[in-house]
PDB file of N, CA and C in Angstrom:
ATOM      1  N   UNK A   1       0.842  -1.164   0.000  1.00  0.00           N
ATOM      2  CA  UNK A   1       0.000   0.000   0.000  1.00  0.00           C
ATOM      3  C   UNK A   1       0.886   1.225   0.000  1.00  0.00           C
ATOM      4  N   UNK A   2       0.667   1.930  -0.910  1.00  0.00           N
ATOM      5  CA  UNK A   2       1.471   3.223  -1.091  1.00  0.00           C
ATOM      6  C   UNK A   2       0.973   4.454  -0.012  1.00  0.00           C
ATOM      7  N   UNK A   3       1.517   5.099  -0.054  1.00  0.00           N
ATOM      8  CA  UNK A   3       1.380   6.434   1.043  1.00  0.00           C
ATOM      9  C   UNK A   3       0.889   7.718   0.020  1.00  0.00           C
ATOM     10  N   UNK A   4       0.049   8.219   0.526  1.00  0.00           N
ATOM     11  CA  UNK A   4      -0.703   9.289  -0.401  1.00  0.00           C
ATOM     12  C   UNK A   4      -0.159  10.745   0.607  1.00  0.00           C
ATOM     13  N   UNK A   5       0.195  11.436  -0.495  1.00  0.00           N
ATOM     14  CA  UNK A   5       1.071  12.810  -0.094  1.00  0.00           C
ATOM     15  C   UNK A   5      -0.394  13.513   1.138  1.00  0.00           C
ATOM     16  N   UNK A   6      -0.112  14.444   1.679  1.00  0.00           N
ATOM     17  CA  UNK A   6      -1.026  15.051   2.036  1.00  0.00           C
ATOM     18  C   UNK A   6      -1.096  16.559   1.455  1.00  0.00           C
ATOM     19  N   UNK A   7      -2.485  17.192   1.113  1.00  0.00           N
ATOM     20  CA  UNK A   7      -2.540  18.040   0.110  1.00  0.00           C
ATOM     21  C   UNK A   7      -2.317  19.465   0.778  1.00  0.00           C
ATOM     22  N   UNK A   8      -1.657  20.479   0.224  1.00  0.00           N
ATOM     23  CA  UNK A   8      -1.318  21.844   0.386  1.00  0.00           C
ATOM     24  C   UNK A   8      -2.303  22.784   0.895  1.00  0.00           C
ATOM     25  N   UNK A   9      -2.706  23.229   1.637  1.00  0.00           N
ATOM     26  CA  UNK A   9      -3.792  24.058   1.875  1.00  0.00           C
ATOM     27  C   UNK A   9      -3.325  25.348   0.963  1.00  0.00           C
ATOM     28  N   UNK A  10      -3.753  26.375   0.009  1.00  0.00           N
ATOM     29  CA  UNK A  10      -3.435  27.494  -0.205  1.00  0.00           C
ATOM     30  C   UNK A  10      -3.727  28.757   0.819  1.00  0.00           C
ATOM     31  N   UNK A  11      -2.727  29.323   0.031  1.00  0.00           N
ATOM     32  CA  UNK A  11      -2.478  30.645   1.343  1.00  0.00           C
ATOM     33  C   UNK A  11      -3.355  31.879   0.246  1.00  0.00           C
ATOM     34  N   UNK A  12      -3.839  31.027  -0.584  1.00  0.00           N
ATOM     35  CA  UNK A  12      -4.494  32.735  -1.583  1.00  0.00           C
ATOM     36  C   UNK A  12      -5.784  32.998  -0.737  1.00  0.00           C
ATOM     37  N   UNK A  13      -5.696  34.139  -0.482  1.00  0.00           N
ATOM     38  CA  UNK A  13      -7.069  34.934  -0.314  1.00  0.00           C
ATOM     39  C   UNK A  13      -8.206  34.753  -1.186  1.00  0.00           C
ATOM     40  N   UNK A  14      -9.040  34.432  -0.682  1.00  0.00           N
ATOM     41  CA  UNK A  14     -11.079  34.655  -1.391  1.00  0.00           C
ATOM     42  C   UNK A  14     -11.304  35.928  -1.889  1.00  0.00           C
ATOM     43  N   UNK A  15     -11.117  35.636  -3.260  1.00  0.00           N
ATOM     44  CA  UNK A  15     -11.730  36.603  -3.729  1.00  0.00           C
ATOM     45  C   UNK A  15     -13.020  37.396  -3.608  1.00  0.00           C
ATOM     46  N   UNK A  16     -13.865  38.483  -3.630  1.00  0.00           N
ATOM     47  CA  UNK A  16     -14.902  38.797  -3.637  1.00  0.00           C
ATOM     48  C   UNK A  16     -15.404  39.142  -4.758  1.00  0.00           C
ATOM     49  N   UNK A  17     -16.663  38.716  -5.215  1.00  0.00           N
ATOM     50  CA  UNK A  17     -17.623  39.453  -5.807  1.00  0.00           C
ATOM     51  C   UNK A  17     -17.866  40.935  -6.306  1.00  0.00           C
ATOM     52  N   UNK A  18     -17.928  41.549  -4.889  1.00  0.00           N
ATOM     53  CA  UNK A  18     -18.077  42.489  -4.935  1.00  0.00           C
ATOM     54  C   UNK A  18     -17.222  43.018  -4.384  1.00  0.00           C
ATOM     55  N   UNK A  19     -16.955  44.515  -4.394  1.00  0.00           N
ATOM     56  CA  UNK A  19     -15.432  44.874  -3.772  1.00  0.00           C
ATOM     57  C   UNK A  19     -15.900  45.517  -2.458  1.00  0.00           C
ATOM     58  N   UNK A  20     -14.833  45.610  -1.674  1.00  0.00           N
ATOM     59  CA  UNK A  20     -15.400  45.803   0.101  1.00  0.00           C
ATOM     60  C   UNK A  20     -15.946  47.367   0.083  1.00  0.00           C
ATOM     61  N   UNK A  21     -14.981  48.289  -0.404  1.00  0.00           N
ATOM     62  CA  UNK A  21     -15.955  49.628  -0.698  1.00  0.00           C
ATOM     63  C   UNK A  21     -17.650  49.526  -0.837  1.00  0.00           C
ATOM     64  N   UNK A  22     -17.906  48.959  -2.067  1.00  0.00           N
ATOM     65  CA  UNK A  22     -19.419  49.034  -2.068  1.00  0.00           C
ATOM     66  C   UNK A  22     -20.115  48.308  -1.091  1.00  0.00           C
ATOM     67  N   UNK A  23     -19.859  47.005  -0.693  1.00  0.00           N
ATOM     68  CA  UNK A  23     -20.801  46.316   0.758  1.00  0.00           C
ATOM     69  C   UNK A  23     -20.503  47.668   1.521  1.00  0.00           C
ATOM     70  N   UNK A  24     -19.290  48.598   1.936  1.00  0.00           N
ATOM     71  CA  UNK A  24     -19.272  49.067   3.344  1.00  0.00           C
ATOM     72  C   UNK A  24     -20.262  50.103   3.011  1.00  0.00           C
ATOM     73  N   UNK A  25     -19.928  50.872   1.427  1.00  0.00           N
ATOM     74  CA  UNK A  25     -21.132  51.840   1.299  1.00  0.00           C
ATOM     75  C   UNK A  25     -22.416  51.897   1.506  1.00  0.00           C
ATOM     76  N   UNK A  26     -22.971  50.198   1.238  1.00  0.00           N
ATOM     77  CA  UNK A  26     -24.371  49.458   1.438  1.00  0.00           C
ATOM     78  C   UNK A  26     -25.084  49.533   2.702  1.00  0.00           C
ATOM     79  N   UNK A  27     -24.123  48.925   3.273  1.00  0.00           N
ATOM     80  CA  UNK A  27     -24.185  49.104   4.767  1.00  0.00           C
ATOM     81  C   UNK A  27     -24.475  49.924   5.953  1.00  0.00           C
ATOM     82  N   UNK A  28     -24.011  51.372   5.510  1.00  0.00           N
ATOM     83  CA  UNK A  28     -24.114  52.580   5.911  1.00  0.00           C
ATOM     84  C   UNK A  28     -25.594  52.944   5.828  1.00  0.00           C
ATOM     85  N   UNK A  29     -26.155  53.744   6.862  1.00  0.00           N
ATOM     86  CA  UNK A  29     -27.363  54.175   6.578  1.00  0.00           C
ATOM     87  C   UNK A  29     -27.196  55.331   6.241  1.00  0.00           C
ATOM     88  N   UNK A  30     -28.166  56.020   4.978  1.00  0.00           N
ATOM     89  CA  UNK A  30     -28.382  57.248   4.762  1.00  0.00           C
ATOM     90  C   UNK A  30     -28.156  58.188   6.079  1.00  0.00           C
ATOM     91  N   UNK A  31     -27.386  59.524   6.004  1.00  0.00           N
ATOM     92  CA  UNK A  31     -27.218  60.198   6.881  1.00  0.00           C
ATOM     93  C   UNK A  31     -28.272  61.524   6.758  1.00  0.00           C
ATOM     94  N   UNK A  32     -28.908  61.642   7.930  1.00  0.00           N
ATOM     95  CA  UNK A  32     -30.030  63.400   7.781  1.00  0.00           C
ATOM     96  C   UNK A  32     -29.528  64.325   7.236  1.00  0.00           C
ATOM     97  N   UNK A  33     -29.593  65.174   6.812  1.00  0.00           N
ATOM     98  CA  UNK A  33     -28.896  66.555   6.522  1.00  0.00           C
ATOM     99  C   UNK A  33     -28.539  67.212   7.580  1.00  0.00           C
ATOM    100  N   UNK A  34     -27.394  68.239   7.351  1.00  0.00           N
ATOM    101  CA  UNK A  34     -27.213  68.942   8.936  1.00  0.00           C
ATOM    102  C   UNK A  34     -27.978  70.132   8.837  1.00  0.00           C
ATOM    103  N   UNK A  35     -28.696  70.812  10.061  1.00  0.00           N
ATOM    104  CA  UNK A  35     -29.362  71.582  10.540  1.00  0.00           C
ATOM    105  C   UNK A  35     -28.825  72.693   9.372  1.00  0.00           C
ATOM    106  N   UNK A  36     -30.104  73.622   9.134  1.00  0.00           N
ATOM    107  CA  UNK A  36     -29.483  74.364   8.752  1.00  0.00           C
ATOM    108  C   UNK A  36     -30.661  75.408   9.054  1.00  0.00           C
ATOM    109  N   UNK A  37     -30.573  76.922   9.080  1.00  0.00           N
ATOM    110  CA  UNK A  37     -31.745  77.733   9.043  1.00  0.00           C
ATOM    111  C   UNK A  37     -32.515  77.858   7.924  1.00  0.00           C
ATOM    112  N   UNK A  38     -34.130  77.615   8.122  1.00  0.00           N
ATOM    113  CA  UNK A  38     -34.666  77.503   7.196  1.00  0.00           C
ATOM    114  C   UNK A  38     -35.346  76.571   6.646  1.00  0.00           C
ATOM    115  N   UNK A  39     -34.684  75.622   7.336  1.00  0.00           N
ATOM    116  CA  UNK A  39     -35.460  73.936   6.991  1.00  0.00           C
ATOM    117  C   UNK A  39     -36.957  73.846   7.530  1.00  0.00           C
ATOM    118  N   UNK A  40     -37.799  73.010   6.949  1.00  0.00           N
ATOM    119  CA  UNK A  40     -38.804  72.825   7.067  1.00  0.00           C
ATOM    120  C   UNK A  40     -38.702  71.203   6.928  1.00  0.00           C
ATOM    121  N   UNK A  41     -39.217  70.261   8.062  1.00  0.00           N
ATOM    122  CA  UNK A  41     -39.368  69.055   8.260  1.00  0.00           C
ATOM    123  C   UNK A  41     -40.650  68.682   8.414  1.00  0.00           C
ATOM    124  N   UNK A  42     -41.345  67.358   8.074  1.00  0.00           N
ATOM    125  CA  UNK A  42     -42.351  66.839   8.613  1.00  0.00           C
ATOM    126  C   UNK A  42     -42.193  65.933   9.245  1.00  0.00           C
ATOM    127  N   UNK A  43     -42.632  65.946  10.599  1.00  0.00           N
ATOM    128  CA  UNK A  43     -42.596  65.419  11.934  1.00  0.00           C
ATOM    129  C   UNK A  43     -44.075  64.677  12.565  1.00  0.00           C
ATOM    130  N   UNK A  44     -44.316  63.195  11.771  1.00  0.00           N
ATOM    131  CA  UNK A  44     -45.928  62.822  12.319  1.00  0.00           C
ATOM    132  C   UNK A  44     -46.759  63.633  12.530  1.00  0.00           C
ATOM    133  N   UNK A  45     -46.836  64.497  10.562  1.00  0.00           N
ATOM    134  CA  UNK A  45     -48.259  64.820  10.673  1.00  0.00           C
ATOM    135  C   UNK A  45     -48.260  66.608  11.222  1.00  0.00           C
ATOM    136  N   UNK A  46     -46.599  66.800  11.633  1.00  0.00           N
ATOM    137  CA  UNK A  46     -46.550  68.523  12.441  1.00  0.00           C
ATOM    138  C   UNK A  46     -45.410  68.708  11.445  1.00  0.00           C
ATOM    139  N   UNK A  47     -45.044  70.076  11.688  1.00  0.00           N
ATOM    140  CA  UNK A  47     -44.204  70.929  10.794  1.00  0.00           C
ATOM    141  C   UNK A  47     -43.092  71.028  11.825  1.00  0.00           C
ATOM    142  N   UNK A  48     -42.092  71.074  11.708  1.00  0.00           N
ATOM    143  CA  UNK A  48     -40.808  71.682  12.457  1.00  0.00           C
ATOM    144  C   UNK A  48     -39.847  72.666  11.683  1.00  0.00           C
ATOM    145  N   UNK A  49     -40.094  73.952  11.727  1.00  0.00           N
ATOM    146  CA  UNK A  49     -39.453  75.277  11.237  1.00  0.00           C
ATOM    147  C   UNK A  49     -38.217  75.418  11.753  1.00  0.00           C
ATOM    148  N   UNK A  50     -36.930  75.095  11.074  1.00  0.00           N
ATOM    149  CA  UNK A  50     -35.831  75.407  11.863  1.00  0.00           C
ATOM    150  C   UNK A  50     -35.686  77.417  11.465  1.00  0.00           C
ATOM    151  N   UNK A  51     -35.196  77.859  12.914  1.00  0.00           N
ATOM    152  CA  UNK A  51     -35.006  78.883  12.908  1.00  0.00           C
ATOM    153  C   UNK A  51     -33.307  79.455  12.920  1.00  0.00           C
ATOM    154  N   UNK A  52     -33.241  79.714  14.005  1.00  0.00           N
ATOM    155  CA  UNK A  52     -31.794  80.032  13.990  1.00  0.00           C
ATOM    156  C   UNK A  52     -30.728  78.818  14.574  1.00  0.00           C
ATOM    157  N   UNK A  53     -29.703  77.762  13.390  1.00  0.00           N
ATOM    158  CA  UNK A  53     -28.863  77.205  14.072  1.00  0.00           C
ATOM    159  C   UNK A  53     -27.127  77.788  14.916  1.00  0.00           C
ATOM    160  N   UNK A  54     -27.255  77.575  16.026  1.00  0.00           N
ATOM    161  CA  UNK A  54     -25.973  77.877  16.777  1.00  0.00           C
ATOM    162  C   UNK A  54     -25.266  76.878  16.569  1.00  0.00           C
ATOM    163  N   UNK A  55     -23.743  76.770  17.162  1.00  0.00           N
ATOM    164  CA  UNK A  55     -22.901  75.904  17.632  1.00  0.00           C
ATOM    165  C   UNK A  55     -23.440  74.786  18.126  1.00  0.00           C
ATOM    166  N   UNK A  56     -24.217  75.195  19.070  1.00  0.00           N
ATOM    167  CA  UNK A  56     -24.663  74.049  20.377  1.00  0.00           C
ATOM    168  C   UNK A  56     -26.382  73.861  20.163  1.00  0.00           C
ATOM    169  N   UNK A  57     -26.970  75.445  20.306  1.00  0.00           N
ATOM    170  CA  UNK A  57     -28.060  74.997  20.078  1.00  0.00           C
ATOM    171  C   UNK A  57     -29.135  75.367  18.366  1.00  0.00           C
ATOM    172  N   UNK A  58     -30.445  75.139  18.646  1.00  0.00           N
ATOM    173  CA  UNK A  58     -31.328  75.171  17.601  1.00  0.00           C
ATOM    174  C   UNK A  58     -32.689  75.830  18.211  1.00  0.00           C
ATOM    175  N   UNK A  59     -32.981  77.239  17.605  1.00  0.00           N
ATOM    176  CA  UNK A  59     -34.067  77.672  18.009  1.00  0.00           C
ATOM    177  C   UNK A  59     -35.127  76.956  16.899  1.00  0.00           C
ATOM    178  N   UNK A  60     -36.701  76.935  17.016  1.00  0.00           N
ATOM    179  CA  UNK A  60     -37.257  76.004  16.300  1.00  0.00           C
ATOM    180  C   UNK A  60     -38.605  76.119  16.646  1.00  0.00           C
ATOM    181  N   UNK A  61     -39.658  76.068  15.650  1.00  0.00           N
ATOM    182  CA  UNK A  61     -41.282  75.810  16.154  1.00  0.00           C
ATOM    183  C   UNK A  61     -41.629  74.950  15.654  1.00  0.00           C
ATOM    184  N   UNK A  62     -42.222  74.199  16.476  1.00  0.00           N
ATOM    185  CA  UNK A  62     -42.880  72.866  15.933  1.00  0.00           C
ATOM    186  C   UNK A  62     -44.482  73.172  15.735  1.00  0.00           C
ATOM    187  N   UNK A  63     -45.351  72.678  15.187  1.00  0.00           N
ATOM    188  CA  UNK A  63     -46.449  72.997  15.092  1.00  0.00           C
ATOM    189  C   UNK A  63     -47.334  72.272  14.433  1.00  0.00           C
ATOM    190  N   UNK A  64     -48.827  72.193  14.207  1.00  0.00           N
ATOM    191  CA  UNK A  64     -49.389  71.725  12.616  1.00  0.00           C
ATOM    192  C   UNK A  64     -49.435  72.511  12.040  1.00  0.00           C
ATOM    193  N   UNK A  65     -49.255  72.163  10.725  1.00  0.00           N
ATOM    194  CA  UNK A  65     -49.265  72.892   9.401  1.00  0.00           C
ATOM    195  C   UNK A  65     -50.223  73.679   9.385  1.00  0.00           C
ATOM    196  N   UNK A  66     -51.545  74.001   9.509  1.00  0.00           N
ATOM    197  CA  UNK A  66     -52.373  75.211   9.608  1.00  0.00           C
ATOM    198  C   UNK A  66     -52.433  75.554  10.940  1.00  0.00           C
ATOM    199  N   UNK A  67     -51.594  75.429  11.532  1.00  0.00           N
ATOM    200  CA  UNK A  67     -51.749  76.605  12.969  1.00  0.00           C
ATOM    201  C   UNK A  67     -51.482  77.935  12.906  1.00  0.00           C
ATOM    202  N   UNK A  68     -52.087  78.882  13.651  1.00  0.00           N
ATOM    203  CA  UNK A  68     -51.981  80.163  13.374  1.00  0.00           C
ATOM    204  C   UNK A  68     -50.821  80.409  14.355  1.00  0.00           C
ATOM    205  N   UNK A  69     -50.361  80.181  14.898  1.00  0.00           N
ATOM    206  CA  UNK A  69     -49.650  80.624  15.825  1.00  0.00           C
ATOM    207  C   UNK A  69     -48.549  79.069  16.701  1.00  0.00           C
ATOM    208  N   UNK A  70     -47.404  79.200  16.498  1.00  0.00           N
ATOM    209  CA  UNK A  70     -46.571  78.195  17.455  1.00  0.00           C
ATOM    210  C   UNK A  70     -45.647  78.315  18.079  1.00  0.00           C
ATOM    211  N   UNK A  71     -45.431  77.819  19.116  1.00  0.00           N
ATOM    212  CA  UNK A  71     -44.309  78.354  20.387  1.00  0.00           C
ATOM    213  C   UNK A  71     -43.046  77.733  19.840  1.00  0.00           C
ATOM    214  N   UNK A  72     -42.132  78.564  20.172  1.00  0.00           N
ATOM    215  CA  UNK A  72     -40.752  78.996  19.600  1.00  0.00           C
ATOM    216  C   UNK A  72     -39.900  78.245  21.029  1.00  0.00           C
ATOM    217  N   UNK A  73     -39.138  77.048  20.519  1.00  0.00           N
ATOM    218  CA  UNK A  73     -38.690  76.642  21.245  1.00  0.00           C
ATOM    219  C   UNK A  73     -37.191  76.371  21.021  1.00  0.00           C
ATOM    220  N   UNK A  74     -36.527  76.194  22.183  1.00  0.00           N
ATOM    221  CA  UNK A  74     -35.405  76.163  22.343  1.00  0.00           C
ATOM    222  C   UNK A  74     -34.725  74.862  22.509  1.00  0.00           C
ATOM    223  N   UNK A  75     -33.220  73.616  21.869  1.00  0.00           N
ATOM    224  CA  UNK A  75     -32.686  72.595  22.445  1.00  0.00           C
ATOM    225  C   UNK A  75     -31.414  72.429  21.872  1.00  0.00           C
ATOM    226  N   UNK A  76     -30.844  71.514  22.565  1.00  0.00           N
ATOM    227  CA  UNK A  76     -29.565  71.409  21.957  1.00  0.00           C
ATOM    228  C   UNK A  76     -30.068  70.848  20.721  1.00  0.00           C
ATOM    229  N   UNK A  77     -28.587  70.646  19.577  1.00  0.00           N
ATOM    230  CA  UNK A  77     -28.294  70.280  18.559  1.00  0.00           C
ATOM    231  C   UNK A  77     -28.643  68.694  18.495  1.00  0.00           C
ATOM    232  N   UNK A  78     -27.974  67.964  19.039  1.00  0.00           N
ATOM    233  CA  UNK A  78     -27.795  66.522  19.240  1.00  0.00           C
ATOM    234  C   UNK A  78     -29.127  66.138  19.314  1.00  0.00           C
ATOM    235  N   UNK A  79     -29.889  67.009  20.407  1.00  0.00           N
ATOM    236  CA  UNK A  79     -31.690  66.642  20.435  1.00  0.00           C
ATOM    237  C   UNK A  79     -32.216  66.339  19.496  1.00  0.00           C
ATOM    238  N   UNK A  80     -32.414  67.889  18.761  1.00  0.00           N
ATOM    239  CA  UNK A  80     -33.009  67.894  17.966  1.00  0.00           C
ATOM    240  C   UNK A  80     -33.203  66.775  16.773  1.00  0.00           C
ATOM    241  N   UNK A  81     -31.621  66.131  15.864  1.00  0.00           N
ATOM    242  CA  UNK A  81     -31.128  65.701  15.436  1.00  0.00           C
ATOM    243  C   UNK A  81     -31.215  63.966  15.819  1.00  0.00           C
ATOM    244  N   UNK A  82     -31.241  63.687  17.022  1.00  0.00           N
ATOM    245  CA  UNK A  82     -31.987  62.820  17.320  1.00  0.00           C
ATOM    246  C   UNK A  82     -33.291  62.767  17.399  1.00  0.00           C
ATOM    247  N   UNK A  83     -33.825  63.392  17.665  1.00  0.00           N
ATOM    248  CA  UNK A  83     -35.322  63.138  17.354  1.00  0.00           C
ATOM    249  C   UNK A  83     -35.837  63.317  15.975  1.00  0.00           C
ATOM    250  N   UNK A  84     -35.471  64.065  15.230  1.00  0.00           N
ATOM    251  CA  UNK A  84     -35.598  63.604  14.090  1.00  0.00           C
ATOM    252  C   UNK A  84     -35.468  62.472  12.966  1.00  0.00           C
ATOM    253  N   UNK A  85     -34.192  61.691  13.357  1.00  0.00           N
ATOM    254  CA  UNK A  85     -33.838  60.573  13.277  1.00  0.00           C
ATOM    255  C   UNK A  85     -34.474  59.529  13.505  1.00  0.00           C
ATOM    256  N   UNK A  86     -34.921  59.679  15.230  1.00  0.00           N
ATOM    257  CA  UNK A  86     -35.918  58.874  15.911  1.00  0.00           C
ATOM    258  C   UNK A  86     -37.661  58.361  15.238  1.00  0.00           C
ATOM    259  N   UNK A  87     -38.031  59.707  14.668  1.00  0.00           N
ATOM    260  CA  UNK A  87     -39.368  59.681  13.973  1.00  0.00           C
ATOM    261  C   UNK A  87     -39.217  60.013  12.937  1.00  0.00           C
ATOM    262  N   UNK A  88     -38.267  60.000  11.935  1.00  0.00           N
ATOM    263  CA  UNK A  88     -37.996  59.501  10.629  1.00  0.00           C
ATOM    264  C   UNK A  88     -38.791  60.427   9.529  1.00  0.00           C
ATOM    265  N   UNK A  89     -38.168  61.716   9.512  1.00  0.00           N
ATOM    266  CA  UNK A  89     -38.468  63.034   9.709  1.00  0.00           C
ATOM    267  C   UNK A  89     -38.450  62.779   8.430  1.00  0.00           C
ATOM    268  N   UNK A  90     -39.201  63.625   7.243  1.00  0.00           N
ATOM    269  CA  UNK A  90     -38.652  64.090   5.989  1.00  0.00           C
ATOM    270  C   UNK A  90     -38.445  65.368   5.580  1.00  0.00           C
ATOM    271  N   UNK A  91     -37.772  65.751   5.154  1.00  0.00           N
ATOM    272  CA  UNK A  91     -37.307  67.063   4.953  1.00  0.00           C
ATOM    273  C   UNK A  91     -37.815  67.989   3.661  1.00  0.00           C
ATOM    274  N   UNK A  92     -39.049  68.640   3.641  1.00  0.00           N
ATOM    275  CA  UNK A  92     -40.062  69.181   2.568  1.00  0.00           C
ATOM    276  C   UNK A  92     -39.037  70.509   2.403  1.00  0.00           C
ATOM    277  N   UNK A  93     -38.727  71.483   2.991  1.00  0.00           N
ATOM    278  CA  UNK A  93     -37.649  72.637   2.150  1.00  0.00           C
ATOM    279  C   UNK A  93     -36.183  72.691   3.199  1.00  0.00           C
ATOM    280  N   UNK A  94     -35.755  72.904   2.607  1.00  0.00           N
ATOM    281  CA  UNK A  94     -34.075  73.509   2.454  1.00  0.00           C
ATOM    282  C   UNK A  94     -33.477  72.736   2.073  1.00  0.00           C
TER     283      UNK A  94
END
């Protein structure tokens, strides 16, 4: 009975399909726009008027769309920006 070699494992790398750039691009979720003055968002059905953006914070009225009148409110950046995120805001002007 003869002795059978044992076989080479290769050291080549797996190629891909697709190249790692595009999966990582895939992968990524769309990013919001950054704050800017002027924006107009829809927020379940309410309006969110960005007013003046600062450094830190975002002045802003939230409201429904035919309200005559809406309180002018004040929060950080990060808030805001998260909550928009959070309820999956769409962005009608700026």
């Amino acid at each position: 009975m003869g002795k059978t070699k044992p076989s080479k494992k290769s050291t080549a790398k797996p190629t891909l399909k697709t190249p790692a750039k595009k999966l990582a691009k895939a992968a990524t979720p769309k990013a919001t726009p950054a704050l800017t003055t002027g924006q107009l968002w829809l927020v379940e059905g309410k309006h969110l008027r960005v007013g003046i953006v600062g450094p830190l914070m975002v002045h802003y009225r939230l409201g429904k769309p035919d309200a005559p009148k809406t309180v002018a409110e004040i929060n950080s950046k990060a808030a805001i920006e998260k909550y928009l995120k959070q309820k999956k805001a769409k962005l009608l002007e700026g």
